[in-house]
C-alpha atoms as a PDB file:
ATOM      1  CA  UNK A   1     -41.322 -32.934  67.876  1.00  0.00           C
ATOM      2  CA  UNK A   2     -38.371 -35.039  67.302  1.00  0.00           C
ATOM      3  CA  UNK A   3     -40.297 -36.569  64.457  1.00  0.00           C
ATOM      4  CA  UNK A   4     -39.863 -33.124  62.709  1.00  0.00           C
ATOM      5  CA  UNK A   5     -36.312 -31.868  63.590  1.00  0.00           C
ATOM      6  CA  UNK A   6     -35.291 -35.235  61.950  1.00  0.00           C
ATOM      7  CA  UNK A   7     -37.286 -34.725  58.798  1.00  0.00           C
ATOM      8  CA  UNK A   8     -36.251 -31.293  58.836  1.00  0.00           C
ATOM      9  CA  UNK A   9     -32.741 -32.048  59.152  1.00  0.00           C
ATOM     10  CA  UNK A  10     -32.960 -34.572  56.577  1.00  0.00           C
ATOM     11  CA  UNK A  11     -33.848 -32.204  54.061  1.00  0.00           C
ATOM     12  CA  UNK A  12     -31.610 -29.531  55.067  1.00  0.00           C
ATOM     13  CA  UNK A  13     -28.581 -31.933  54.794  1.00  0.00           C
ATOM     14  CA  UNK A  14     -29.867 -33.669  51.553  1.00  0.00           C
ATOM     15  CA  UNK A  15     -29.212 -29.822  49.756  1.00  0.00           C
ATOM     16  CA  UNK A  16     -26.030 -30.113  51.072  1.00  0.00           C
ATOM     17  CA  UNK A  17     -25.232 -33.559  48.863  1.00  0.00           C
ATOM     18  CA  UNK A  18     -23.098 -33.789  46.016  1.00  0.00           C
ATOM     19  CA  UNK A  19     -26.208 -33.352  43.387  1.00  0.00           C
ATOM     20  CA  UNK A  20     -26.404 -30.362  41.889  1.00  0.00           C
ATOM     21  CA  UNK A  21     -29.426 -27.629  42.571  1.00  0.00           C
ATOM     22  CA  UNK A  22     -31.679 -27.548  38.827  1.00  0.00           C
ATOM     23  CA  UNK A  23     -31.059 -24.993  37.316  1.00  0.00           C
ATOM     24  CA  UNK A  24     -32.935 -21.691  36.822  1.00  0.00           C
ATOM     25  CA  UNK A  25     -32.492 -21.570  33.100  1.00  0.00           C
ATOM     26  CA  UNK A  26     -36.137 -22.447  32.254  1.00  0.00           C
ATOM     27  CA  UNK A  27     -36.663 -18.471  32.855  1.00  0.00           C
ATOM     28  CA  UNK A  28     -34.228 -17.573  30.205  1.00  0.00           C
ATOM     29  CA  UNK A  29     -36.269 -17.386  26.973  1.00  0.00           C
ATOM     30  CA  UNK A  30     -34.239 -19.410  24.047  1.00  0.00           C
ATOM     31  CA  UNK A  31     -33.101 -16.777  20.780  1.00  0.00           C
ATOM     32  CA  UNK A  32     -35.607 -17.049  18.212  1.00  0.00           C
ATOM     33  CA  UNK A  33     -34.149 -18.286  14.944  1.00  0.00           C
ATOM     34  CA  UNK A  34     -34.518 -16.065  12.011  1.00  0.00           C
ATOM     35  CA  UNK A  35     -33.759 -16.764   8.633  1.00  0.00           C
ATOM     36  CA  UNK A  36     -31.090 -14.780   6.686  1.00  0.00           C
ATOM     37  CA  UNK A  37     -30.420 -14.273   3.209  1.00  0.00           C
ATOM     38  CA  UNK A  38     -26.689 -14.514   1.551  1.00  0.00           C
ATOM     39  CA  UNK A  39     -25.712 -13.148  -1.558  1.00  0.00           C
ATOM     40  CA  UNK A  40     -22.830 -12.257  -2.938  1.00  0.00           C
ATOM     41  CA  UNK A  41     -21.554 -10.874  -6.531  1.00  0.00           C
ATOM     42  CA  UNK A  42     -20.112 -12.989  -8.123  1.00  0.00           C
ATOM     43  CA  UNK A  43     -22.000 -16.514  -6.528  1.00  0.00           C
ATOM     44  CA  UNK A  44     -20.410 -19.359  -4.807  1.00  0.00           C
ATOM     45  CA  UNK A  45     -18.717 -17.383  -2.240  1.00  0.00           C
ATOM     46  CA  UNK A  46     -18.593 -19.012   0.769  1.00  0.00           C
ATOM     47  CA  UNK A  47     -20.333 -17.184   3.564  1.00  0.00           C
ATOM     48  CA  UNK A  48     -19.880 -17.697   7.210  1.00  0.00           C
ATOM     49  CA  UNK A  49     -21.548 -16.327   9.863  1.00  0.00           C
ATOM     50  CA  UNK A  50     -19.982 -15.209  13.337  1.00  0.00           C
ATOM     51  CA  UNK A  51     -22.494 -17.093  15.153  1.00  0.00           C
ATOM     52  CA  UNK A  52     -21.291 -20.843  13.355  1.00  0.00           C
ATOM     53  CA  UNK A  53     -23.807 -21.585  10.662  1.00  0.00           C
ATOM     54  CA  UNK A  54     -22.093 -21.211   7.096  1.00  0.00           C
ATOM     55  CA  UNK A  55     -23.152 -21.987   2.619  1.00  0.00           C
ATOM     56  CA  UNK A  56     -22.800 -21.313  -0.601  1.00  0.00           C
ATOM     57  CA  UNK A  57     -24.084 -18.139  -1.887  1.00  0.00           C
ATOM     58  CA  UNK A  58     -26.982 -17.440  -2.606  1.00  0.00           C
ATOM     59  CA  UNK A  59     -28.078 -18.953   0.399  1.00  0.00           C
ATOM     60  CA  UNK A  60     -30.365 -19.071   3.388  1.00  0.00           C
ATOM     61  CA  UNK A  61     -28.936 -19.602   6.974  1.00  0.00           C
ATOM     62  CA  UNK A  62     -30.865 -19.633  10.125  1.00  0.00           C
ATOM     63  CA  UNK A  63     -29.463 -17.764  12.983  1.00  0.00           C
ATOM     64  CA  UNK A  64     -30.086 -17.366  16.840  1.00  0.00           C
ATOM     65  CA  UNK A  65     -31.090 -13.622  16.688  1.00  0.00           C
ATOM     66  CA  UNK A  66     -30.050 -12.555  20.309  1.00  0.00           C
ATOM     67  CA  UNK A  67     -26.959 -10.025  19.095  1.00  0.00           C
ATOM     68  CA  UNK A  68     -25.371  -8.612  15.904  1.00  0.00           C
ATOM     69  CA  UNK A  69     -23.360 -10.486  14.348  1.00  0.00           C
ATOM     70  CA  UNK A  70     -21.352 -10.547  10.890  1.00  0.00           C
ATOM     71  CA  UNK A  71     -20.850 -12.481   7.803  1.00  0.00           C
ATOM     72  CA  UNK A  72     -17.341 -12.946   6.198  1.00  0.00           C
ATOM     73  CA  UNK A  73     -17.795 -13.817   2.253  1.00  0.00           C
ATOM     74  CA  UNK A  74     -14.923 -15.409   0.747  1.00  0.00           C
ATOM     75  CA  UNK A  75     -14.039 -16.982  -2.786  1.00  0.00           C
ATOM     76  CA  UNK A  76     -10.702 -17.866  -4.333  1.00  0.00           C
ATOM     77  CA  UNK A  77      -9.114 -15.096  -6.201  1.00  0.00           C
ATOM     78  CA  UNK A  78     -11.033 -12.489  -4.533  1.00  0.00           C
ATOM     79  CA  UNK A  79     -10.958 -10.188  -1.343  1.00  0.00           C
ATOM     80  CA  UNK A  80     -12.539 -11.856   1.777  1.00  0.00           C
ATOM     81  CA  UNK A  81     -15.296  -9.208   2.634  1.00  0.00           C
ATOM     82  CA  UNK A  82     -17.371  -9.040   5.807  1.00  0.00           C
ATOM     83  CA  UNK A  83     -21.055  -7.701   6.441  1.00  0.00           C
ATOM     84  CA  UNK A  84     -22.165  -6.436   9.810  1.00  0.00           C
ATOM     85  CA  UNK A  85     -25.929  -7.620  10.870  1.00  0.00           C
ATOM     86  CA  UNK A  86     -27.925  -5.758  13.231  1.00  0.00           C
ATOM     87  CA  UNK A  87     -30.305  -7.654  15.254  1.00  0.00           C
ATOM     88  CA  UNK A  88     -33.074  -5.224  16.239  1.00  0.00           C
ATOM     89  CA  UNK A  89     -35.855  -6.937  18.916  1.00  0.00           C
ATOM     90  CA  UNK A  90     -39.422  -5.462  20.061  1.00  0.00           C
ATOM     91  CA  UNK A  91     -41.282  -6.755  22.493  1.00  0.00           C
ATOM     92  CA  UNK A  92     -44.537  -8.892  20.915  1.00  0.00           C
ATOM     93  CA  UNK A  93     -42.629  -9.485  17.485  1.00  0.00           C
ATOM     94  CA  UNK A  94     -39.982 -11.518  16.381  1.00  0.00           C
ATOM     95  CA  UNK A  95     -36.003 -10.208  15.916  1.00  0.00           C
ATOM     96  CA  UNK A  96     -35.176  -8.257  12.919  1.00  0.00           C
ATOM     97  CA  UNK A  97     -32.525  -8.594  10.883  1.00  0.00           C
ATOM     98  CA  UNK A  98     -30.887  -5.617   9.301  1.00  0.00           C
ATOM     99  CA  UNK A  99     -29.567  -5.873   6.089  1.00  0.00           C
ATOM    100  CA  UNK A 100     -31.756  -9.255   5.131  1.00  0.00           C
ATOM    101  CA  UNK A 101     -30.342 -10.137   2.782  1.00  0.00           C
ATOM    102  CA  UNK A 102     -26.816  -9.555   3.431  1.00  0.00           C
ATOM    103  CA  UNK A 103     -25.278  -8.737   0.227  1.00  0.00           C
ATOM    104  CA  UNK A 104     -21.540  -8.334  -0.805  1.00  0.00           C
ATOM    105  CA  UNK A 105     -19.888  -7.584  -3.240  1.00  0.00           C
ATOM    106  CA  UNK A 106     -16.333  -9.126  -3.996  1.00  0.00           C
ATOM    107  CA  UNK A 107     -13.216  -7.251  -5.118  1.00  0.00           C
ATOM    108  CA  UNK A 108     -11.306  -9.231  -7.363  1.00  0.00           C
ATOM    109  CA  UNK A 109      -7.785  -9.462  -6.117  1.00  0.00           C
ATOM    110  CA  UNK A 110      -4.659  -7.113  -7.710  1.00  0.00           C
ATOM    111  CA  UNK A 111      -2.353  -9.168  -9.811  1.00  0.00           C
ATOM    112  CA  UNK A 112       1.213  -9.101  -8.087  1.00  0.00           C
ATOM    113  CA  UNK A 113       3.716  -8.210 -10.413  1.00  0.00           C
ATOM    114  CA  UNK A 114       6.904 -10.201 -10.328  1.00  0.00           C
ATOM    115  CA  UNK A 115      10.327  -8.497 -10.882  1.00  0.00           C
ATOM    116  CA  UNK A 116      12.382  -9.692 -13.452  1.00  0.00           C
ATOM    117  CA  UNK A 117      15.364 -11.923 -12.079  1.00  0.00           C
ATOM    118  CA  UNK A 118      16.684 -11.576 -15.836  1.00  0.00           C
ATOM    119  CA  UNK A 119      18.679  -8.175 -16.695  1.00  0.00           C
ATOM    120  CA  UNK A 120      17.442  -6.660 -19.780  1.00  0.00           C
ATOM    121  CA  UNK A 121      20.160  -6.731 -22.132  1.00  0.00           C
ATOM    122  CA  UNK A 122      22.057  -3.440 -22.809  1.00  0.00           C
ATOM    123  CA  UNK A 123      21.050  -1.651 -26.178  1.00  0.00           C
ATOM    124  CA  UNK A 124      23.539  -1.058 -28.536  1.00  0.00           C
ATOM    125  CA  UNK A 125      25.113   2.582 -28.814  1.00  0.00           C
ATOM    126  CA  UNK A 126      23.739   4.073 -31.793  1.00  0.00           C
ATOM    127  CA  UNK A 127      26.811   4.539 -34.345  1.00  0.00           C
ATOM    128  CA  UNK A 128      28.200   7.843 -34.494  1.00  0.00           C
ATOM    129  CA  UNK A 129      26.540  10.012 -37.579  1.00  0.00           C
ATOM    130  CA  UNK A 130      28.802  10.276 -40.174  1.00  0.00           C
ATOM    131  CA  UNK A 131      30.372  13.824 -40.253  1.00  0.00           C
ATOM    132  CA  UNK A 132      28.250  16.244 -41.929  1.00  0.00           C
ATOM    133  CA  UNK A 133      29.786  19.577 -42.964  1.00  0.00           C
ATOM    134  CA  UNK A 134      26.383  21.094 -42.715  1.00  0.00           C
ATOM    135  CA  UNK A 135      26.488  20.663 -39.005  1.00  0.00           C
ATOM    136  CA  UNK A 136      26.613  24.706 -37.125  1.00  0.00           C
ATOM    137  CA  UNK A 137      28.934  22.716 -34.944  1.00  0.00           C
ATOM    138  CA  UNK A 138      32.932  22.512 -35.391  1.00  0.00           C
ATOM    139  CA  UNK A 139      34.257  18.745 -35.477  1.00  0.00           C
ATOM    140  CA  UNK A 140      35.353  17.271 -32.123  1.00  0.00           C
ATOM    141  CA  UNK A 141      39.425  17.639 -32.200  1.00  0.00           C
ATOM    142  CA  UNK A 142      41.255  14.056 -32.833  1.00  0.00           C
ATOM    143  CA  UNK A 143      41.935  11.204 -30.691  1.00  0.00           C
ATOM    144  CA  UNK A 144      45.767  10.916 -29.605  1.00  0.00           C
END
């Protein structure tokens, strides 16, 4: 009998060390990695996922499909533009991705305009019309 309370309390203090329990994460199923599609008009935006992964359109990423996510397309002298993904997931088939491909389509940017730091120059007056006596008007009186 003592045999066993000192195995027994052997083990019960040996959970009590400073090494960790395993973990139960071997029941968690890992996210199934789907391949995605990038394209963008005009190519050789840059496309980045909000997940990490990240190319050159067109392009093919692979994703973790375990939630939505979005893409953000960017390219110098155009509008940054971002795509939402939908993951849809069914029991006994893989994730789907939804759009596939993800498509956008970049707004070139507006040109700024600059004010002028330089004051136009004043137009001449036009020179008085030389009297006219067929004019229904009478002459302005004279300067004093």
């Amino acid at each position: 009998m003592r045999v066993f309370l000192l195995v027994t309390a052997s083990v019960l203090l040996a959970g009590c060390s400073s090494t960790s329990m395993p973990s139960m994460d071997f029941f968690k199923s890992k996210p199934v990695e789907v391949a995605l599609q990038l394209e963008s008009t005009p190519p050789g935006a840059t496309a980045t996922t909000s997940l990490g992964p990240s190319c050159k359109t067109p392009c093919s990423v692979s994703v973790a499909a375990s939630e939505n996510f979005s893409v953000t397309y960017g390219l110098a002298k155009y509008q940054t533009a971002t795509v939402p993904v939908t993951v849809t997931t069914q029991m006994g088939s893989p994730p789907v991705l939804d759009p596939n491909p993800a498509v956008a389509e970049l707004q070139p940017l507006t040109p700024t305009r600059k004010t002028a730091s330089k004051k136009r120059a004043a137009k001449p007056k036009a020179a008085a019309p030389d009297s006219d006596d067929s004019s229904p008007f009478p002459p302005p009186p004279p300067a004093q």
